[in-house]
PDB file of N, CA and C in Angstrom:
ATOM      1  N   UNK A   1      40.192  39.579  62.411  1.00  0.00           N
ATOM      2  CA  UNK A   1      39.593  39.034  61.210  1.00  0.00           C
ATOM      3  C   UNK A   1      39.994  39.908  60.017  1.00  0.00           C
ATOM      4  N   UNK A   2      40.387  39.144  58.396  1.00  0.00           N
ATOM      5  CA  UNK A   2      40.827  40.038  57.817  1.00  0.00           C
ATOM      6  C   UNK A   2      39.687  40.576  56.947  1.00  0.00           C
ATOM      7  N   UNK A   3      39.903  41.731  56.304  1.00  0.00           N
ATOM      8  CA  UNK A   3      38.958  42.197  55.079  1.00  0.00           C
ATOM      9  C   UNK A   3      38.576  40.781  54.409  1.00  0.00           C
ATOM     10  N   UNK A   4      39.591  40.284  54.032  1.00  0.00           N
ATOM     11  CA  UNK A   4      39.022  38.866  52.748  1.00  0.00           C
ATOM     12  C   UNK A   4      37.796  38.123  53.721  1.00  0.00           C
ATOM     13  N   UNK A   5      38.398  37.960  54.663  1.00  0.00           N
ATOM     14  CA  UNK A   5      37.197  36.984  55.478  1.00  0.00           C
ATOM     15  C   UNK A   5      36.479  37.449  55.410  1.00  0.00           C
ATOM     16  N   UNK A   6      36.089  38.803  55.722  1.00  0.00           N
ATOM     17  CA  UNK A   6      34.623  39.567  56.308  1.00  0.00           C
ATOM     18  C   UNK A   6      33.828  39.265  54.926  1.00  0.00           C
ATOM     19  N   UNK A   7      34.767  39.444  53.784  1.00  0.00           N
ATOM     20  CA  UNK A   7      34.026  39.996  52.376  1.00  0.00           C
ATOM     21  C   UNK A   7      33.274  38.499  52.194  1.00  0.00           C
ATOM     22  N   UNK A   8      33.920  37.492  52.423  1.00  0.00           N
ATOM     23  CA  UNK A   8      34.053  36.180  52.078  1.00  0.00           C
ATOM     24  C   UNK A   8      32.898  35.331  52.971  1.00  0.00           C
ATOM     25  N   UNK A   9      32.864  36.121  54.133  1.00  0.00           N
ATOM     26  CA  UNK A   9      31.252  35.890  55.218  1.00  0.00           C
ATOM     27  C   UNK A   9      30.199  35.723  54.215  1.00  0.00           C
ATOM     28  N   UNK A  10      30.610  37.538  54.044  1.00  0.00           N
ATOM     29  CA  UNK A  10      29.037  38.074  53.429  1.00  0.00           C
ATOM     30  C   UNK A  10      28.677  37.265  52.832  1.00  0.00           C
ATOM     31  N   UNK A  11      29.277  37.527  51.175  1.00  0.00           N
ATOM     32  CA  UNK A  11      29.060  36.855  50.609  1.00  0.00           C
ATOM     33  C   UNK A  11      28.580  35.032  50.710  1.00  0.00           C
ATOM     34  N   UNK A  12      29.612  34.411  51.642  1.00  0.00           N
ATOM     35  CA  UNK A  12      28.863  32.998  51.521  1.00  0.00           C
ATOM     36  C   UNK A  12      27.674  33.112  52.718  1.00  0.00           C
ATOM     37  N   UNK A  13      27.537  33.941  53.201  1.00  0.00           N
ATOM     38  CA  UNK A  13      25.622  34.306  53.912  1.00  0.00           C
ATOM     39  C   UNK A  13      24.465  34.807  52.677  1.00  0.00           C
ATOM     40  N   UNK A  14      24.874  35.365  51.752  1.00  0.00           N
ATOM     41  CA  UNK A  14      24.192  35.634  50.581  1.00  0.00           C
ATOM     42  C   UNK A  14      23.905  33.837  49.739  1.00  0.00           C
ATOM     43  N   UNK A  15      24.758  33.360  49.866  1.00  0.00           N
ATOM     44  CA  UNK A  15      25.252  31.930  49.122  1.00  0.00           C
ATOM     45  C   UNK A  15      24.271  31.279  49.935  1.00  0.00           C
ATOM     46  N   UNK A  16      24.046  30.838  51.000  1.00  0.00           N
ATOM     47  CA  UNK A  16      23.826  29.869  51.699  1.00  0.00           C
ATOM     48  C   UNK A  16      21.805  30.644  51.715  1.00  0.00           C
ATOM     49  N   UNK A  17      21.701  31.812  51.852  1.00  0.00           N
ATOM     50  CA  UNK A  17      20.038  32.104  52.033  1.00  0.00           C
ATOM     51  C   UNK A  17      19.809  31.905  50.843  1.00  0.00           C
ATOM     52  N   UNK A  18      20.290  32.252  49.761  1.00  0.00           N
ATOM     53  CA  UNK A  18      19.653  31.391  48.769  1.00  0.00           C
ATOM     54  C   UNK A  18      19.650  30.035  48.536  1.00  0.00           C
ATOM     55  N   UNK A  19      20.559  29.296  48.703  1.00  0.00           N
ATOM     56  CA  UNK A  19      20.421  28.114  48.509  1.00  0.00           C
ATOM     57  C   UNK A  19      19.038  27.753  49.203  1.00  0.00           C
ATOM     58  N   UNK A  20      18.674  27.795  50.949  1.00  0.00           N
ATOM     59  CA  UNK A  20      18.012  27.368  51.653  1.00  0.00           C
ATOM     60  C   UNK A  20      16.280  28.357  51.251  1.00  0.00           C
ATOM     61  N   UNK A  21      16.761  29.464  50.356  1.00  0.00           N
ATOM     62  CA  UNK A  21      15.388  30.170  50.232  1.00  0.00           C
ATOM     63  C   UNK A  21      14.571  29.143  49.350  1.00  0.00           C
ATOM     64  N   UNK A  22      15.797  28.582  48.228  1.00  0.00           N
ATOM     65  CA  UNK A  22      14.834  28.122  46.965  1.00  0.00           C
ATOM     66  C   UNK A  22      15.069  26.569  47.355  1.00  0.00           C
ATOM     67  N   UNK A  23      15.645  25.746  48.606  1.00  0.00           N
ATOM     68  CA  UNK A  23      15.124  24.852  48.619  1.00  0.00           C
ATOM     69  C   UNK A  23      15.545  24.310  50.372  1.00  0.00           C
ATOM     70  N   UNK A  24      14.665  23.533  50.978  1.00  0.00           N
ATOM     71  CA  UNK A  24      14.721  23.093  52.044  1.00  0.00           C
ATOM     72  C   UNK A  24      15.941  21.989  52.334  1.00  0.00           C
ATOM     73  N   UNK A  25      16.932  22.864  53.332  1.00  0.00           N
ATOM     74  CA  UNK A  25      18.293  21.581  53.286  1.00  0.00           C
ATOM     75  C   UNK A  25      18.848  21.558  54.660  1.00  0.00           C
ATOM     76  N   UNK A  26      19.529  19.979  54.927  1.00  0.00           N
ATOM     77  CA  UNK A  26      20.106  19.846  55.744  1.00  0.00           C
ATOM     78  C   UNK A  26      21.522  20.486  55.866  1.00  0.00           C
ATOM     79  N   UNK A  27      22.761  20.653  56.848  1.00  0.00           N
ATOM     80  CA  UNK A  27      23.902  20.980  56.692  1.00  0.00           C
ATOM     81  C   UNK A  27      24.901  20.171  55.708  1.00  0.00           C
ATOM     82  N   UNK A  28      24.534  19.028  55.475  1.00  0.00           N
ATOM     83  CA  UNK A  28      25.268  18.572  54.999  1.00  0.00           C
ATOM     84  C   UNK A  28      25.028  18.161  53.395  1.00  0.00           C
ATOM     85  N   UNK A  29      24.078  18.723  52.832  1.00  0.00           N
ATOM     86  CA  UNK A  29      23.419  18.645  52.209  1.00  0.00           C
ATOM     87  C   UNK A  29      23.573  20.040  51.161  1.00  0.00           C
ATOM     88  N   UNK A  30      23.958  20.698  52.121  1.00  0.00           N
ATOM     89  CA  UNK A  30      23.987  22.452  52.073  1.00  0.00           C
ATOM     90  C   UNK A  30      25.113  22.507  51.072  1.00  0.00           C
ATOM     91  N   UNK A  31      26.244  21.799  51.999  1.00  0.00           N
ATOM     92  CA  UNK A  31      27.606  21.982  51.534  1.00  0.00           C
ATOM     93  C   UNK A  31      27.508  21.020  50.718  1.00  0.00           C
ATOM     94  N   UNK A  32      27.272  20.061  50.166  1.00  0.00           N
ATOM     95  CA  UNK A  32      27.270  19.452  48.637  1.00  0.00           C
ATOM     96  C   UNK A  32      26.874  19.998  47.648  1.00  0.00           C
ATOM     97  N   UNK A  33      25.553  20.735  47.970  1.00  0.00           N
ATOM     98  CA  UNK A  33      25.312  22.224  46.900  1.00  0.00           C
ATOM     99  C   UNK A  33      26.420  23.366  46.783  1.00  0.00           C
ATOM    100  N   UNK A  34      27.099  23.263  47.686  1.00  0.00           N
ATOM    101  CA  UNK A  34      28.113  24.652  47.563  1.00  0.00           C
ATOM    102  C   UNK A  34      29.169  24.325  46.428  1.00  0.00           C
ATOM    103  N   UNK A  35      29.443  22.506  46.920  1.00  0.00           N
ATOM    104  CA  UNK A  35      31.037  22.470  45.915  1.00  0.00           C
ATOM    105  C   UNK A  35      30.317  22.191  44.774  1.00  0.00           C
ATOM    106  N   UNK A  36      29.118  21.341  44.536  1.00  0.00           N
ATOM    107  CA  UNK A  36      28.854  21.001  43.541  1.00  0.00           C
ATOM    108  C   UNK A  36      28.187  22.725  42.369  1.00  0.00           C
ATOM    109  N   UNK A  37      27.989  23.892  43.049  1.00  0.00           N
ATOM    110  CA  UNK A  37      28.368  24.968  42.507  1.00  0.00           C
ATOM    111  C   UNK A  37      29.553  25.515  42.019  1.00  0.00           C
ATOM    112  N   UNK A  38      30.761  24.750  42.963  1.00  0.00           N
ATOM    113  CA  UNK A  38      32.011  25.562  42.469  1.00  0.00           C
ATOM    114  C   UNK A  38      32.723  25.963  43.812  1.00  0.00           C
ATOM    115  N   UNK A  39      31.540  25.431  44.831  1.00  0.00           N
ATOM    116  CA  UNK A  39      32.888  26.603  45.513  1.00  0.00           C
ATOM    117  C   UNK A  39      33.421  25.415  47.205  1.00  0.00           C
ATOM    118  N   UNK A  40      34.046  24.416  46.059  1.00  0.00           N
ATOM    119  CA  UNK A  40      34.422  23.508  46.990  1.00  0.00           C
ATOM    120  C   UNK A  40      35.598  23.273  47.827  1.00  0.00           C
ATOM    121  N   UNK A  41      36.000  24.562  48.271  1.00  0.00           N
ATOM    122  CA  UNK A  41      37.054  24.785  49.062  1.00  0.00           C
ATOM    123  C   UNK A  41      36.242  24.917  50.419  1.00  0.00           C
ATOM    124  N   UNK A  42      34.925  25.652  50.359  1.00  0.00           N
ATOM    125  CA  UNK A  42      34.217  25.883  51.585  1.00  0.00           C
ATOM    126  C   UNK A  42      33.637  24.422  52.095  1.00  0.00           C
ATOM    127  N   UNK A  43      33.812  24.667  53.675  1.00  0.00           N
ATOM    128  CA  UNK A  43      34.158  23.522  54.338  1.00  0.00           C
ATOM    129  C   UNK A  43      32.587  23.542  55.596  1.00  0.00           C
ATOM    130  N   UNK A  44      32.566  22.225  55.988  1.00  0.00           N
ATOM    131  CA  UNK A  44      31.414  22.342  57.403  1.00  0.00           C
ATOM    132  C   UNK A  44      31.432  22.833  58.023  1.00  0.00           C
ATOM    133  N   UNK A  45      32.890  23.023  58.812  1.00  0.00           N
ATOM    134  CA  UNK A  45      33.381  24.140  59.519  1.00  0.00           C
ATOM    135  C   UNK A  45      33.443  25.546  59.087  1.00  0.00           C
ATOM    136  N   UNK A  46      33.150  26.030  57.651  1.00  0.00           N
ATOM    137  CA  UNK A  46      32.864  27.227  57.737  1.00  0.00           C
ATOM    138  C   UNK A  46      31.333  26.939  57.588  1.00  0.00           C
ATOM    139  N   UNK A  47      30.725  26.873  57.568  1.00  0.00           N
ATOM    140  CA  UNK A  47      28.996  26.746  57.284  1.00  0.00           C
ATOM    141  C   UNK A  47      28.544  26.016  58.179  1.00  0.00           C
ATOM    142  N   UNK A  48      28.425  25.915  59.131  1.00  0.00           N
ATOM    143  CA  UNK A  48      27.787  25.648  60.802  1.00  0.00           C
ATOM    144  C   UNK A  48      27.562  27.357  61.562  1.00  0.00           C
ATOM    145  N   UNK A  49      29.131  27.621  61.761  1.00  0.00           N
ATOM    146  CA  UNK A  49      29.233  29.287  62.346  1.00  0.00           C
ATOM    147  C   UNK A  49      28.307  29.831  61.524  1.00  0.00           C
ATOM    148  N   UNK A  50      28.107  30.024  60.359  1.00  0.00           N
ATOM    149  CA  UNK A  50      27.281  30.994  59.012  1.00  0.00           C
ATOM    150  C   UNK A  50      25.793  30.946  59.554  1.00  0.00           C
ATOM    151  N   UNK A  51      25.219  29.526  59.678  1.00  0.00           N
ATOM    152  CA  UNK A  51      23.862  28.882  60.151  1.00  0.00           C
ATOM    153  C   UNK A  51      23.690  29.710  61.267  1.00  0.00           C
ATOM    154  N   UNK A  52      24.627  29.252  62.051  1.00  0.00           N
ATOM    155  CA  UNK A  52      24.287  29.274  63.436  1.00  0.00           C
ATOM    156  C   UNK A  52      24.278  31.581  63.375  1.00  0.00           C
ATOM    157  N   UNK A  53      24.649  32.125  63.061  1.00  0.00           N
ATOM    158  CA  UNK A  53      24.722  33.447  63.200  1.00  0.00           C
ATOM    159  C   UNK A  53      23.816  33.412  61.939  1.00  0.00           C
ATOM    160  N   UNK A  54      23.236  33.209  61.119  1.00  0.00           N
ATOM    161  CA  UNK A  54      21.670  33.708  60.692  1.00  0.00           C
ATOM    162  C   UNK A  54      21.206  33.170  61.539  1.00  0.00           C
ATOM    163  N   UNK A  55      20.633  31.703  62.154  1.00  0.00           N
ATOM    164  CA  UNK A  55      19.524  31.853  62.615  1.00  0.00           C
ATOM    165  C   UNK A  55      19.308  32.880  64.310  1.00  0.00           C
ATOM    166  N   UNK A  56      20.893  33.403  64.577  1.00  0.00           N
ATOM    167  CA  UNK A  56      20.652  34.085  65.740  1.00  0.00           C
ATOM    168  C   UNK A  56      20.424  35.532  65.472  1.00  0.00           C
ATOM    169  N   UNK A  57      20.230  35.911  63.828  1.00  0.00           N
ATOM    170  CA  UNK A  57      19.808  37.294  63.420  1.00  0.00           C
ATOM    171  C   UNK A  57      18.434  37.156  62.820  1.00  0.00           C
ATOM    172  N   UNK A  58      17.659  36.025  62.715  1.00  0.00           N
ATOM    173  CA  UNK A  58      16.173  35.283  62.630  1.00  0.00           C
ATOM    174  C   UNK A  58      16.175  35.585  60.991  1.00  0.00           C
ATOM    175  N   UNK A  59      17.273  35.004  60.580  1.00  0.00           N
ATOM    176  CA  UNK A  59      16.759  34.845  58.759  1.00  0.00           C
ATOM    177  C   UNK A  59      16.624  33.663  58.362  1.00  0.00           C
ATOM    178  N   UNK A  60      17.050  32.232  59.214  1.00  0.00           N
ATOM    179  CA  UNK A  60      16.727  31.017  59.529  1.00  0.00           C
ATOM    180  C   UNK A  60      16.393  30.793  60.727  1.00  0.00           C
ATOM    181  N   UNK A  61      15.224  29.470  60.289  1.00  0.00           N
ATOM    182  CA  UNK A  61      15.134  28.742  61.339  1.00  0.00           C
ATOM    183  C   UNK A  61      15.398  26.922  61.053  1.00  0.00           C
ATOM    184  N   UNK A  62      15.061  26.385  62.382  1.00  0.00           N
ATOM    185  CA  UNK A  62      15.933  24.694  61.744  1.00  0.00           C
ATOM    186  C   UNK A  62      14.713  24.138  62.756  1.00  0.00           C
ATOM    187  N   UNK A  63      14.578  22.613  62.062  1.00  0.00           N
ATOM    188  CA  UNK A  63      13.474  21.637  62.230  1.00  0.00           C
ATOM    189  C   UNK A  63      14.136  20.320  62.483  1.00  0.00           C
ATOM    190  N   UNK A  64      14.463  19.451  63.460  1.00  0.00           N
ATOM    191  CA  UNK A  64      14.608  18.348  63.052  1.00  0.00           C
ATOM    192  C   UNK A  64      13.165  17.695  62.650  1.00  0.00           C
ATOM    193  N   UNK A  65      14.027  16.521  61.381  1.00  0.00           N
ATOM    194  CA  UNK A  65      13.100  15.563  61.263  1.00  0.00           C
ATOM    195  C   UNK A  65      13.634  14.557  60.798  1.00  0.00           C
ATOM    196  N   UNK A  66      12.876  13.279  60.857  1.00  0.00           N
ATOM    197  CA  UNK A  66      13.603  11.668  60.861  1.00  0.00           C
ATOM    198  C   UNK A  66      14.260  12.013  59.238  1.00  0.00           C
ATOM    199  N   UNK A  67      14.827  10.724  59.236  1.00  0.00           N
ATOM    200  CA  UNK A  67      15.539  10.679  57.922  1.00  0.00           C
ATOM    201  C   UNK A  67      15.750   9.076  57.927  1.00  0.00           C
ATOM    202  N   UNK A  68      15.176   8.855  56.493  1.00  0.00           N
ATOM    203  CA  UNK A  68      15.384   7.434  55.789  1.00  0.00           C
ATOM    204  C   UNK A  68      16.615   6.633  55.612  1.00  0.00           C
ATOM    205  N   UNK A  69      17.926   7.712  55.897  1.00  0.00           N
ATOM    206  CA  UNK A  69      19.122   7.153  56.011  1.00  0.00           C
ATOM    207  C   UNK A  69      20.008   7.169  57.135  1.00  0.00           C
ATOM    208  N   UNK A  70      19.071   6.980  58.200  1.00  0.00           N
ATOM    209  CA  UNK A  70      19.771   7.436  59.551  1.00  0.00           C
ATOM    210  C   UNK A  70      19.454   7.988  61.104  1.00  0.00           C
ATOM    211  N   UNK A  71      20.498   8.678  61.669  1.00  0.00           N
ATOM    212  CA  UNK A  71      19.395   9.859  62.629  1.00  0.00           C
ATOM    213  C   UNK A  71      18.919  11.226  61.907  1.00  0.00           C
ATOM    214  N   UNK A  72      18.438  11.662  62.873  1.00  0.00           N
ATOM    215  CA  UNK A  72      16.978  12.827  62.374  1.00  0.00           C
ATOM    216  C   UNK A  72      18.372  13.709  62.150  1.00  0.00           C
ATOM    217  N   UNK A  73      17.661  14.372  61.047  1.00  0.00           N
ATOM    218  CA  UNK A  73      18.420  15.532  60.250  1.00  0.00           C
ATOM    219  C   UNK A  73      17.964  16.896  60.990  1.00  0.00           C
ATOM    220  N   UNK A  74      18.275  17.778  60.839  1.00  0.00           N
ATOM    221  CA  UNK A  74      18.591  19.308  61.193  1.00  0.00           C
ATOM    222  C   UNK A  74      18.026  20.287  59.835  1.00  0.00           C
ATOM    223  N   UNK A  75      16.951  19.989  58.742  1.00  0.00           N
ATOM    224  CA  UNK A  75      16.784  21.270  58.290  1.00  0.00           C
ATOM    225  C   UNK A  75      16.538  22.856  58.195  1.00  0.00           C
ATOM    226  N   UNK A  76      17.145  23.678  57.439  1.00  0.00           N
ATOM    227  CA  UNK A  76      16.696  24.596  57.539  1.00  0.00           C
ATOM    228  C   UNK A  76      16.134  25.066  56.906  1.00  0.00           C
ATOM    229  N   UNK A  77      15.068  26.548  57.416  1.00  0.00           N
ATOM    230  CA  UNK A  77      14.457  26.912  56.357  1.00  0.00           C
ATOM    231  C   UNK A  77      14.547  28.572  56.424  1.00  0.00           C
ATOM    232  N   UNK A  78      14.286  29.733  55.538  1.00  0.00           N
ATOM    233  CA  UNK A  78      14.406  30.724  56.048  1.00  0.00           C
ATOM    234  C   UNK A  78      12.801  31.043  56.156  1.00  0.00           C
ATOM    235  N   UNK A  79      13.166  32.388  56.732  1.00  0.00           N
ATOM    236  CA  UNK A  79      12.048  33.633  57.265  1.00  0.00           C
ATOM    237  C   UNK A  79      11.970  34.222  56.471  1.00  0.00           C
ATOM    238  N   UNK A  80      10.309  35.588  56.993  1.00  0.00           N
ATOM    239  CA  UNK A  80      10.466  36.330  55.866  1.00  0.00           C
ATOM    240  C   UNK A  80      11.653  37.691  55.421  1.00  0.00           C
ATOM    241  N   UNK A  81      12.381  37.394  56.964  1.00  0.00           N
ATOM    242  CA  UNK A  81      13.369  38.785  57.470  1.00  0.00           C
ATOM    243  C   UNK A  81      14.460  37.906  56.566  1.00  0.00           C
ATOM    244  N   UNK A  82      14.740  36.431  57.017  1.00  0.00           N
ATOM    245  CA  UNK A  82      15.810  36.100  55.603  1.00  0.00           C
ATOM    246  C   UNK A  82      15.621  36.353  54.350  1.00  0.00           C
ATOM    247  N   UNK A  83      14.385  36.429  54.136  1.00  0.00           N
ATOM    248  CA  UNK A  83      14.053  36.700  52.344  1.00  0.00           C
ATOM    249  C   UNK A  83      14.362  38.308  51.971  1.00  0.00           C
ATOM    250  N   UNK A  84      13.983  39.260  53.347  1.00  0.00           N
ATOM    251  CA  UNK A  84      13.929  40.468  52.736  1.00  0.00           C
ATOM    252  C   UNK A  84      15.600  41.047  53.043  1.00  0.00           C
ATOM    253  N   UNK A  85      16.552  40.034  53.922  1.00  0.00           N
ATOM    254  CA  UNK A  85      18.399  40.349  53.726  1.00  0.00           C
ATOM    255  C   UNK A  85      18.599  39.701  52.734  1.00  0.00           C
ATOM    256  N   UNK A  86      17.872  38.522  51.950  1.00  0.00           N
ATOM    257  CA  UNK A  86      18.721  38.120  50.774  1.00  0.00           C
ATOM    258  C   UNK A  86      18.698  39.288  50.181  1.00  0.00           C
ATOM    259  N   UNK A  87      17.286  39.360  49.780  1.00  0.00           N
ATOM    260  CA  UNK A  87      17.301  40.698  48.571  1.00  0.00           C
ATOM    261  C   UNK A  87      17.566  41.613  48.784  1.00  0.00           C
ATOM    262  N   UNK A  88      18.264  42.529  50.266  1.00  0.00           N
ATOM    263  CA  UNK A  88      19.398  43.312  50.101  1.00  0.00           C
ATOM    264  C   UNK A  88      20.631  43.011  49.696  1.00  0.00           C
ATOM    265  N   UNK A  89      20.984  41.581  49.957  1.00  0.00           N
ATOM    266  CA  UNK A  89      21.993  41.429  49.300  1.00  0.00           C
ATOM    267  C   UNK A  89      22.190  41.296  47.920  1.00  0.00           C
ATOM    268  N   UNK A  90      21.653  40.808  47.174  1.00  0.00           N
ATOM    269  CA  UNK A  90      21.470  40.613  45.798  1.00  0.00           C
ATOM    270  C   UNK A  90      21.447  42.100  45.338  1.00  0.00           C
ATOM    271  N   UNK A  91      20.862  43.406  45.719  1.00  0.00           N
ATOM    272  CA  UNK A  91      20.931  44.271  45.424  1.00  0.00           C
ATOM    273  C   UNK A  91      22.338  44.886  45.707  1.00  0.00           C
ATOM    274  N   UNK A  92      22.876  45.084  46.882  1.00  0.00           N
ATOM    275  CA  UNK A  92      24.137  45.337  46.910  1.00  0.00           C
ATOM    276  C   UNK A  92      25.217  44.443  46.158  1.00  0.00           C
ATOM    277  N   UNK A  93      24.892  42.947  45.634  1.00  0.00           N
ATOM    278  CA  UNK A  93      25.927  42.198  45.013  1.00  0.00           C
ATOM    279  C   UNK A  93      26.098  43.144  43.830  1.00  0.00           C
ATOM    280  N   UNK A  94      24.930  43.696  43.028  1.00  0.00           N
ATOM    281  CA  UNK A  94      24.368  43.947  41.835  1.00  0.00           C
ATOM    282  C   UNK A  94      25.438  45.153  41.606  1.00  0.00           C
ATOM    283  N   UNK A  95      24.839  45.907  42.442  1.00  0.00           N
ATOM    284  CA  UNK A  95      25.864  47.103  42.330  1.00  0.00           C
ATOM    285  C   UNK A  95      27.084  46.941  42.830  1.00  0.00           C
ATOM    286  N   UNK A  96      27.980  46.270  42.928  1.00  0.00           N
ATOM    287  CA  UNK A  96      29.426  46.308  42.845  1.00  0.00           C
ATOM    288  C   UNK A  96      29.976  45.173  42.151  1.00  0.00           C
ATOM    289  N   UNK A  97      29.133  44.022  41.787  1.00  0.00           N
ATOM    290  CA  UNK A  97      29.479  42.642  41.113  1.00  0.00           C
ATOM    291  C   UNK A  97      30.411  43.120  39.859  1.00  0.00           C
ATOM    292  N   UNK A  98      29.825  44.002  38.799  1.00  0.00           N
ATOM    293  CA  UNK A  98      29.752  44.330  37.413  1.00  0.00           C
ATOM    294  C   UNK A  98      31.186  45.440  37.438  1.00  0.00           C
ATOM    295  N   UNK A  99      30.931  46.581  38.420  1.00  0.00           N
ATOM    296  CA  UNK A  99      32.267  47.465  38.510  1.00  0.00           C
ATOM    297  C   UNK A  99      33.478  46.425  38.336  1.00  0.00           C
ATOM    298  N   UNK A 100      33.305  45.881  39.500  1.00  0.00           N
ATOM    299  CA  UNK A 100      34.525  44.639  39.772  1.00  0.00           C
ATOM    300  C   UNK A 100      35.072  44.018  38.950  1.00  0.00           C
ATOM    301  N   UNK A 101      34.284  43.218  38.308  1.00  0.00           N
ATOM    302  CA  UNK A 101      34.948  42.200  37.302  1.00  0.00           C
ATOM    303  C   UNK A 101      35.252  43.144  36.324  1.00  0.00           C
ATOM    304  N   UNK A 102      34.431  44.062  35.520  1.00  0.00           N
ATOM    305  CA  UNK A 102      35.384  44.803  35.141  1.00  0.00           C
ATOM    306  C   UNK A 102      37.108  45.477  35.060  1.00  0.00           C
ATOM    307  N   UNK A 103      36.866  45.784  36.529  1.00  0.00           N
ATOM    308  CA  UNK A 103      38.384  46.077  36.543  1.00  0.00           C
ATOM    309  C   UNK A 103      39.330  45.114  36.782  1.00  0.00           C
ATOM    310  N   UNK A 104      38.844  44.280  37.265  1.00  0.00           N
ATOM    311  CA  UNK A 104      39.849  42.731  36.842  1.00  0.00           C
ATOM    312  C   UNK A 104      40.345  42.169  36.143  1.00  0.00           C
ATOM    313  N   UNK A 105      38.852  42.252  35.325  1.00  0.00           N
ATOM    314  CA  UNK A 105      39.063  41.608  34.191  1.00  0.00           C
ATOM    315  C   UNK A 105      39.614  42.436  32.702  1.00  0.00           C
ATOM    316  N   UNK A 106      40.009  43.551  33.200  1.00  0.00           N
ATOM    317  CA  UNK A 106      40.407  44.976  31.635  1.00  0.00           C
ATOM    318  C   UNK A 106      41.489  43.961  31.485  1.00  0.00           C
ATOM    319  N   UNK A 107      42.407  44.486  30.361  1.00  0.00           N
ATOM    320  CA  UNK A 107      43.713  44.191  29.882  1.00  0.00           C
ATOM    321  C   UNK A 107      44.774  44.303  31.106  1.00  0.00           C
ATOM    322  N   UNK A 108      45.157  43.250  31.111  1.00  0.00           N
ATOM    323  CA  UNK A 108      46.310  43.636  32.421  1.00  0.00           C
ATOM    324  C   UNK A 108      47.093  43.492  31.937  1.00  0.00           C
ATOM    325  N   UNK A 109      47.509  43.570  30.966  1.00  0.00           N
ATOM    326  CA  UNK A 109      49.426  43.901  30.146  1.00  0.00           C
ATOM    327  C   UNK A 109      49.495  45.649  29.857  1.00  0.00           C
ATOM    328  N   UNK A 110      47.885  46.044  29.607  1.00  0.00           N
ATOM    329  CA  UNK A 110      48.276  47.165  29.951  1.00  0.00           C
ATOM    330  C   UNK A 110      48.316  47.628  31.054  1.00  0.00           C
ATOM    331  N   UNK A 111      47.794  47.121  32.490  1.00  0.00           N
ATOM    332  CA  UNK A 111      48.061  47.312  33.668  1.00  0.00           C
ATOM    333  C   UNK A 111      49.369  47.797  34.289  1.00  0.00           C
ATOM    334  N   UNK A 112      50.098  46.356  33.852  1.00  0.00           N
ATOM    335  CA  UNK A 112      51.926  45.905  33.987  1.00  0.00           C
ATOM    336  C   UNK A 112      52.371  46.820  33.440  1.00  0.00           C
ATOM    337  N   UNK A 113      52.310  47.415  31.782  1.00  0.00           N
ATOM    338  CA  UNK A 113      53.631  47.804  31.147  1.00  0.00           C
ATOM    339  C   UNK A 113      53.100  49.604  31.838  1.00  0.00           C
ATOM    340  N   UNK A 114      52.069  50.069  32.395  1.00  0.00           N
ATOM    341  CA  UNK A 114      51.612  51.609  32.873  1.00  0.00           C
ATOM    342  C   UNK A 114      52.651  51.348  34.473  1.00  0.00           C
ATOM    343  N   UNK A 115      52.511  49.990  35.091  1.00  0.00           N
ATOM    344  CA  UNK A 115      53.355  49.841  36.200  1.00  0.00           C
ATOM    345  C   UNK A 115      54.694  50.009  35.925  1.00  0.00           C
ATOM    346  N   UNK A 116      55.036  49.426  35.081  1.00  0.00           N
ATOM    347  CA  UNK A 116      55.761  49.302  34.808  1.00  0.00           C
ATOM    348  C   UNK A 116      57.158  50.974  34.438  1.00  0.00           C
ATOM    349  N   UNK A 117      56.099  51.262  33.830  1.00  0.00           N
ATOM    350  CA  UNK A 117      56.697  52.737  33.563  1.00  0.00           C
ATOM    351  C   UNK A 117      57.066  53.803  34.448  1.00  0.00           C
ATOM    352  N   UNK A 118      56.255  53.747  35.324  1.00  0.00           N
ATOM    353  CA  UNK A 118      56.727  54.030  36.941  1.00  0.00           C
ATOM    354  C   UNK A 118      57.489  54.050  38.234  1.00  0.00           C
ATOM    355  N   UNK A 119      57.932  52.746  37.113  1.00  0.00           N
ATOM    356  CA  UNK A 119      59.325  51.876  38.330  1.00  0.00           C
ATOM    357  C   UNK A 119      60.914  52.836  37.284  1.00  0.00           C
ATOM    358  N   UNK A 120      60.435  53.100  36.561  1.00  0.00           N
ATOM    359  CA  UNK A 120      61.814  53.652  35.396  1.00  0.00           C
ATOM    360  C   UNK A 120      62.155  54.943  35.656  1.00  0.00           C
TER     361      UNK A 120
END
């Protein structure tokens, strides 16, 4: 597994307990909140595995119940052990979110032409 993935877990396990902290959702339901956030590259197939490994670390749990458009849905909901890893995460996002974009986001022509000078 590479670094990007691992980073890219976390993070969409941070993504997904909040979504389900501040509101009660099915899987499929989940992932319409994700793209309709932005981040619609993430797929069912990545967010089933995600579910399924919180609720086997008890920060979710899941309920079926009927549904008006169909068969019985699969919601989830979290715990209070999910509420108290979100807000480690949110705290650890906190402290490295801001460094980051920072250095991303500085001038990168002065990045290039300091690279640049190096190669000469």
């Amino acid at each position: 597994m590479t670094k990007r993935t691992q980073l890219l877990k976390g993070i969409m396990e941070a993504c997904i307990l909040k979504i389900i902290n501040d509101d009660v959702v099915y899987g499929y339901e989940l992932s319409e909140k994700l793209q309709n956030l932005g981040l619609d590259a993430v797929s069912e197939g990545t967010i089933y595995p995600i579910l399924l490994r919180l609720q086997k670390n008890s920060f979710i749990y899941s309920k079926k119940r009927d549904s008006d458009f169909g068969p019985r849905r699969k919601y989830y909901f979290i715990t209070e052990e999910g509420r108290e890893a979100l807000n480690l995460m949110i705290e650890e996002w906190d402290k490295i979110a801001e460094p980051i974009d920072t250095i991303l986001k500085e001038d990168t022509q002065h990045v290039r032409k300091s690279t640049d000078k190096r190669e000469q």
